[in-house]
N, C-alpha and C. Protein backbone atom coordinates (compact mmCIF):
# COMPACT_ATOMS: atom_id res chain seq x y z
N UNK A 1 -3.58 -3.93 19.11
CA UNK A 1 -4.42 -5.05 18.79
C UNK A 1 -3.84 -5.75 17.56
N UNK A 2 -3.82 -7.55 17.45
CA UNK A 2 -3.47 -7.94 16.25
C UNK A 2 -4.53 -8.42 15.44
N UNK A 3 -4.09 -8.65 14.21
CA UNK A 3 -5.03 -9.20 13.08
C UNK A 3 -5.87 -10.43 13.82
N UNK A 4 -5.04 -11.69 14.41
CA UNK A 4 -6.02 -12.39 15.45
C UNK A 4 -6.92 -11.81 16.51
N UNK A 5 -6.77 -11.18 17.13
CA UNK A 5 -7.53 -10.48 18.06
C UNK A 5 -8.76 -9.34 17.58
N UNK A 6 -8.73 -8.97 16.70
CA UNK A 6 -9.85 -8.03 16.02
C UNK A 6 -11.20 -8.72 14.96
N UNK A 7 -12.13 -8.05 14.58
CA UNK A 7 -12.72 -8.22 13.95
C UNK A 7 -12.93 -7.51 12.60
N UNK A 8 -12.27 -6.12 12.62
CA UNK A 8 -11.83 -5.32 11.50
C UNK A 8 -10.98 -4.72 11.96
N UNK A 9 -10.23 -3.39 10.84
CA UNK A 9 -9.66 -2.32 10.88
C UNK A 9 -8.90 -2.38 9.91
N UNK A 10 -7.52 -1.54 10.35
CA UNK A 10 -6.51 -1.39 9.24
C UNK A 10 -5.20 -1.50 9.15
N UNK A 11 -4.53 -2.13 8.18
CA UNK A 11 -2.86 -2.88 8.88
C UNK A 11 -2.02 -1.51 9.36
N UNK A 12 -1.83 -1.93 10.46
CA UNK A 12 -0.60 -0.52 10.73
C UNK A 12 0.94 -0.91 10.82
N UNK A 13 1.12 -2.14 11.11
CA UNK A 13 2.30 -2.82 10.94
C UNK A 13 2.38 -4.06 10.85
N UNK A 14 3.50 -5.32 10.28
CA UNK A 14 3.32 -6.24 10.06
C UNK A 14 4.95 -7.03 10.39
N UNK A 15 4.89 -7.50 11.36
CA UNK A 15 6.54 -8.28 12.23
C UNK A 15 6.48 -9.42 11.77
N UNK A 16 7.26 -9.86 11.94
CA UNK A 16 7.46 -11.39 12.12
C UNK A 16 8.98 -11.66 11.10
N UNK A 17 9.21 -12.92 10.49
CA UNK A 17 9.92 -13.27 10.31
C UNK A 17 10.33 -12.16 8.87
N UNK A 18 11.77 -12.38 9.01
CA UNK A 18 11.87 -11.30 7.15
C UNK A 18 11.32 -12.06 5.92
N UNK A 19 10.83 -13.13 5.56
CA UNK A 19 10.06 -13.31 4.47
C UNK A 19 9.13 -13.53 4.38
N UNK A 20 8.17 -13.53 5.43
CA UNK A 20 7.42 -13.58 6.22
C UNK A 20 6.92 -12.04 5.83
N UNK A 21 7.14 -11.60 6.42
CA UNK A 21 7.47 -9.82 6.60
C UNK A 21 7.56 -8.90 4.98
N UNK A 22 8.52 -9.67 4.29
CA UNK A 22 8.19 -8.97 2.78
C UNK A 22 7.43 -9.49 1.86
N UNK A 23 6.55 -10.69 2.25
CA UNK A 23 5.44 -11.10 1.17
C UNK A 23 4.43 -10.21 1.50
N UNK A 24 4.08 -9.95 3.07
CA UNK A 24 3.17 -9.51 3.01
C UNK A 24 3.10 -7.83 2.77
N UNK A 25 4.19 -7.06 2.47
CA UNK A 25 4.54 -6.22 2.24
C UNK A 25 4.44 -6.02 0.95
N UNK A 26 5.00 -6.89 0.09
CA UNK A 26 4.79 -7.01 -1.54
C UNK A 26 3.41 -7.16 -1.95
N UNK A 27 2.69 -7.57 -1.19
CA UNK A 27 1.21 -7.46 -1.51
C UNK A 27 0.55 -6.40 -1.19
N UNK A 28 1.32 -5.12 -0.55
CA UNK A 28 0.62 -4.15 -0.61
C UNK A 28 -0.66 -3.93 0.87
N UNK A 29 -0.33 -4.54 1.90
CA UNK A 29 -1.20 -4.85 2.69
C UNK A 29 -0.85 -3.62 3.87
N UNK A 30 -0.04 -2.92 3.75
CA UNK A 30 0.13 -1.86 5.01
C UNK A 30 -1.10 -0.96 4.86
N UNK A 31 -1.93 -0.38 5.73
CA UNK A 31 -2.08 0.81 5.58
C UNK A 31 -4.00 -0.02 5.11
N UNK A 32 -3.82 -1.13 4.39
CA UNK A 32 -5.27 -1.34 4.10
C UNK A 32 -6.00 -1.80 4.35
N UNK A 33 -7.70 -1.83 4.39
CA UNK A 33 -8.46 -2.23 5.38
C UNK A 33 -8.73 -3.72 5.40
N UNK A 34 -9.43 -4.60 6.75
CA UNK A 34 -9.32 -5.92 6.84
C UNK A 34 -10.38 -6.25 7.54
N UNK A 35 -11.19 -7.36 7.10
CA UNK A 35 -12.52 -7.93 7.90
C UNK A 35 -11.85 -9.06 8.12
N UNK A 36 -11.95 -9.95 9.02
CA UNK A 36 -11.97 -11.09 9.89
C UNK A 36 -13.44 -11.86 9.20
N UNK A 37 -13.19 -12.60 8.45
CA UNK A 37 -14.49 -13.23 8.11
C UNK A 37 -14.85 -14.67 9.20
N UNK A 38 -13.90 -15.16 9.36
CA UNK A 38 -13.85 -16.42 10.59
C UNK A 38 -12.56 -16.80 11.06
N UNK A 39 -13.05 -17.15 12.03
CA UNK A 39 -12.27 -17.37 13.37
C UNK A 39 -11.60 -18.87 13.89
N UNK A 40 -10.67 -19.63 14.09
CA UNK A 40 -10.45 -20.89 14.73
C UNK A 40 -9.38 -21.02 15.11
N UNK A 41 -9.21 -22.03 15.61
CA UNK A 41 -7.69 -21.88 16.62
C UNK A 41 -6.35 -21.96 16.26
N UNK A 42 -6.76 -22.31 14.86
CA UNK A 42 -4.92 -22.03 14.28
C UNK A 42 -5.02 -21.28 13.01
N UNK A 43 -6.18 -20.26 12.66
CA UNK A 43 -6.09 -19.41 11.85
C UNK A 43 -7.07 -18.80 11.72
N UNK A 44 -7.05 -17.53 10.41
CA UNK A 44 -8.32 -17.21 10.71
C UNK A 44 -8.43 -16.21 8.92
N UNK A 45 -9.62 -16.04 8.56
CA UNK A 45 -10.04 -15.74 7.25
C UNK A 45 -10.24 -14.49 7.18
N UNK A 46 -8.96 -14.01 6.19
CA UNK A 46 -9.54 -11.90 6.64
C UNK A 46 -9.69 -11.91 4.67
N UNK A 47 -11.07 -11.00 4.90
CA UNK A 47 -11.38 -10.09 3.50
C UNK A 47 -10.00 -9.19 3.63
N UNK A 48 -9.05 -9.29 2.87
CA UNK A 48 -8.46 -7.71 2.72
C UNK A 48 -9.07 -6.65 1.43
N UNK A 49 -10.15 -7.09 1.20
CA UNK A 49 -10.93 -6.03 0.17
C UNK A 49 -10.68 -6.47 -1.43
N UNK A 50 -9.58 -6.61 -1.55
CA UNK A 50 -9.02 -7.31 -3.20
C UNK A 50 -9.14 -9.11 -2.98
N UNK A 51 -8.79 -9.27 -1.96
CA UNK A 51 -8.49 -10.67 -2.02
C UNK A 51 -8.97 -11.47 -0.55
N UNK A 52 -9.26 -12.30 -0.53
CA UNK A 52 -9.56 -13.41 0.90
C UNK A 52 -8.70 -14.19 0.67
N UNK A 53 -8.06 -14.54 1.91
CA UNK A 53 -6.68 -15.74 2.68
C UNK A 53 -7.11 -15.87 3.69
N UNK A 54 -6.67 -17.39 4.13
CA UNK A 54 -6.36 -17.46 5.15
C UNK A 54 -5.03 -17.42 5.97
N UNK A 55 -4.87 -16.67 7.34
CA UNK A 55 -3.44 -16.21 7.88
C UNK A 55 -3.38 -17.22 9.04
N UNK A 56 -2.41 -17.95 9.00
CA UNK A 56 -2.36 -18.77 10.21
C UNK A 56 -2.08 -17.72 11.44
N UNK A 57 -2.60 -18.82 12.82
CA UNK A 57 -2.48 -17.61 13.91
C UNK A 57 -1.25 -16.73 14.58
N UNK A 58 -0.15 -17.65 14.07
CA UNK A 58 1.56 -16.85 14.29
C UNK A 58 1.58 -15.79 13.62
N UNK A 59 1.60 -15.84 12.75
CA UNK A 59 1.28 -14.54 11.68
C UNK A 59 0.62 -13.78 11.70
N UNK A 60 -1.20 -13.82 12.28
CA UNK A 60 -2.19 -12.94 12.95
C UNK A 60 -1.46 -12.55 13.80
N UNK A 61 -0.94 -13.19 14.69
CA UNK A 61 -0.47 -12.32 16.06
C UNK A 61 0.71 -11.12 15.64
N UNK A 62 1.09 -11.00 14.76
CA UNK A 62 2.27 -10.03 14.55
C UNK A 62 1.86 -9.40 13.26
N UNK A 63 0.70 -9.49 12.98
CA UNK A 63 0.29 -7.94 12.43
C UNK A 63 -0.67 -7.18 12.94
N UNK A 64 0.12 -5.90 13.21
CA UNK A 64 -0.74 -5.51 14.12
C UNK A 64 -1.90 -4.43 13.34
N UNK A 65 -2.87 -4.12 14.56
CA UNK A 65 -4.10 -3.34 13.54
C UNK A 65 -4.39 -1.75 14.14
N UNK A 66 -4.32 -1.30 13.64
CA UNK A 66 -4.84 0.21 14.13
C UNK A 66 -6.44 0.51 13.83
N UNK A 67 -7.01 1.16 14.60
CA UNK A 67 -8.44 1.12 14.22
C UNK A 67 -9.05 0.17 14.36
N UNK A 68 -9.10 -0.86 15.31
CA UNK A 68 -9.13 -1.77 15.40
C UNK A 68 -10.50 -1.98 15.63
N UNK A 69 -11.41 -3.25 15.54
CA UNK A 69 -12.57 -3.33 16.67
C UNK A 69 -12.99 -4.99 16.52
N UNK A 70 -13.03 -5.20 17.88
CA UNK A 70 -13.68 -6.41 18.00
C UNK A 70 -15.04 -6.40 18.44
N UNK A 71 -16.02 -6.89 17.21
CA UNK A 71 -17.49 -6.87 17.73
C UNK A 71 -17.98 -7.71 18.26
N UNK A 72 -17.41 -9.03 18.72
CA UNK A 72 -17.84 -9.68 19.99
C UNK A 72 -17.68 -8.81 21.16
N UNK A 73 -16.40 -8.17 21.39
CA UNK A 73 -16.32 -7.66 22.87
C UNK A 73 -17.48 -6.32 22.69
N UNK A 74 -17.24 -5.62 21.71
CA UNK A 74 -18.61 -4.77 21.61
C UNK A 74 -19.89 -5.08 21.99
N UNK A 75 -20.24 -5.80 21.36
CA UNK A 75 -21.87 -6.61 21.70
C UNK A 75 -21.88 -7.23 22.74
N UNK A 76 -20.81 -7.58 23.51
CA UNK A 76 -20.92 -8.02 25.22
C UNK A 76 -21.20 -6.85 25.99
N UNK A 77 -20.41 -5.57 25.67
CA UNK A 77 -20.49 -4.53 26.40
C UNK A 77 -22.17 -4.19 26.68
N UNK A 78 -22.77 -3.78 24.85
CA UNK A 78 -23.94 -3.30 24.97
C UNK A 78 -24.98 -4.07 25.57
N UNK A 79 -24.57 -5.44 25.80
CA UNK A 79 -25.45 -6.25 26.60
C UNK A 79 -25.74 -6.20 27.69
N UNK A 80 -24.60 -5.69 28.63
CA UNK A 80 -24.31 -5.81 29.93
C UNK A 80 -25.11 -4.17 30.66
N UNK A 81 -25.19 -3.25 29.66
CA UNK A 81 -26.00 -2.19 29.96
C UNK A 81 -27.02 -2.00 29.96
């Protein structure tokens, strides 16, 4: 699952371009946790706990999340039961 596609969790890896790739590395972002505060079509607003940014969606798409969860698709599920 990527940082676009989730609603929380925790960075488990982060691709994309190499400077790209070592800013967000220099900030210390592997490994730590992330809320999705809002959502839109060319980016999207994550709490990383110290700090709020916004990550455009190229960049969401290539970090990826471990622990992931999206609570829209959650709350569709429990609906449907």
């Amino acid at each position: 699952m990527t940082l676009f596609d989730c609603s929380s969790g925790r960075i488990r890896l982060v691709g994309g371009d190499v400077d790209t790739h070592r800013r967000l590395v220099d900030l210390g972002l592997i490994g730590s946790n992330v809320v999705v505060k809002a959502r839109v079509s060319s980016a999207v607003l994550v709490d990383f706990g110290q700090f709020r940014a916004s990550v455009g969606k190229d960049t969401a798409k290539q970090i990826i999340i471990s622990d992931g969860v999206n609570e829209n698709r959650a709350l569709r599920k429990s609906k449907r039961r």
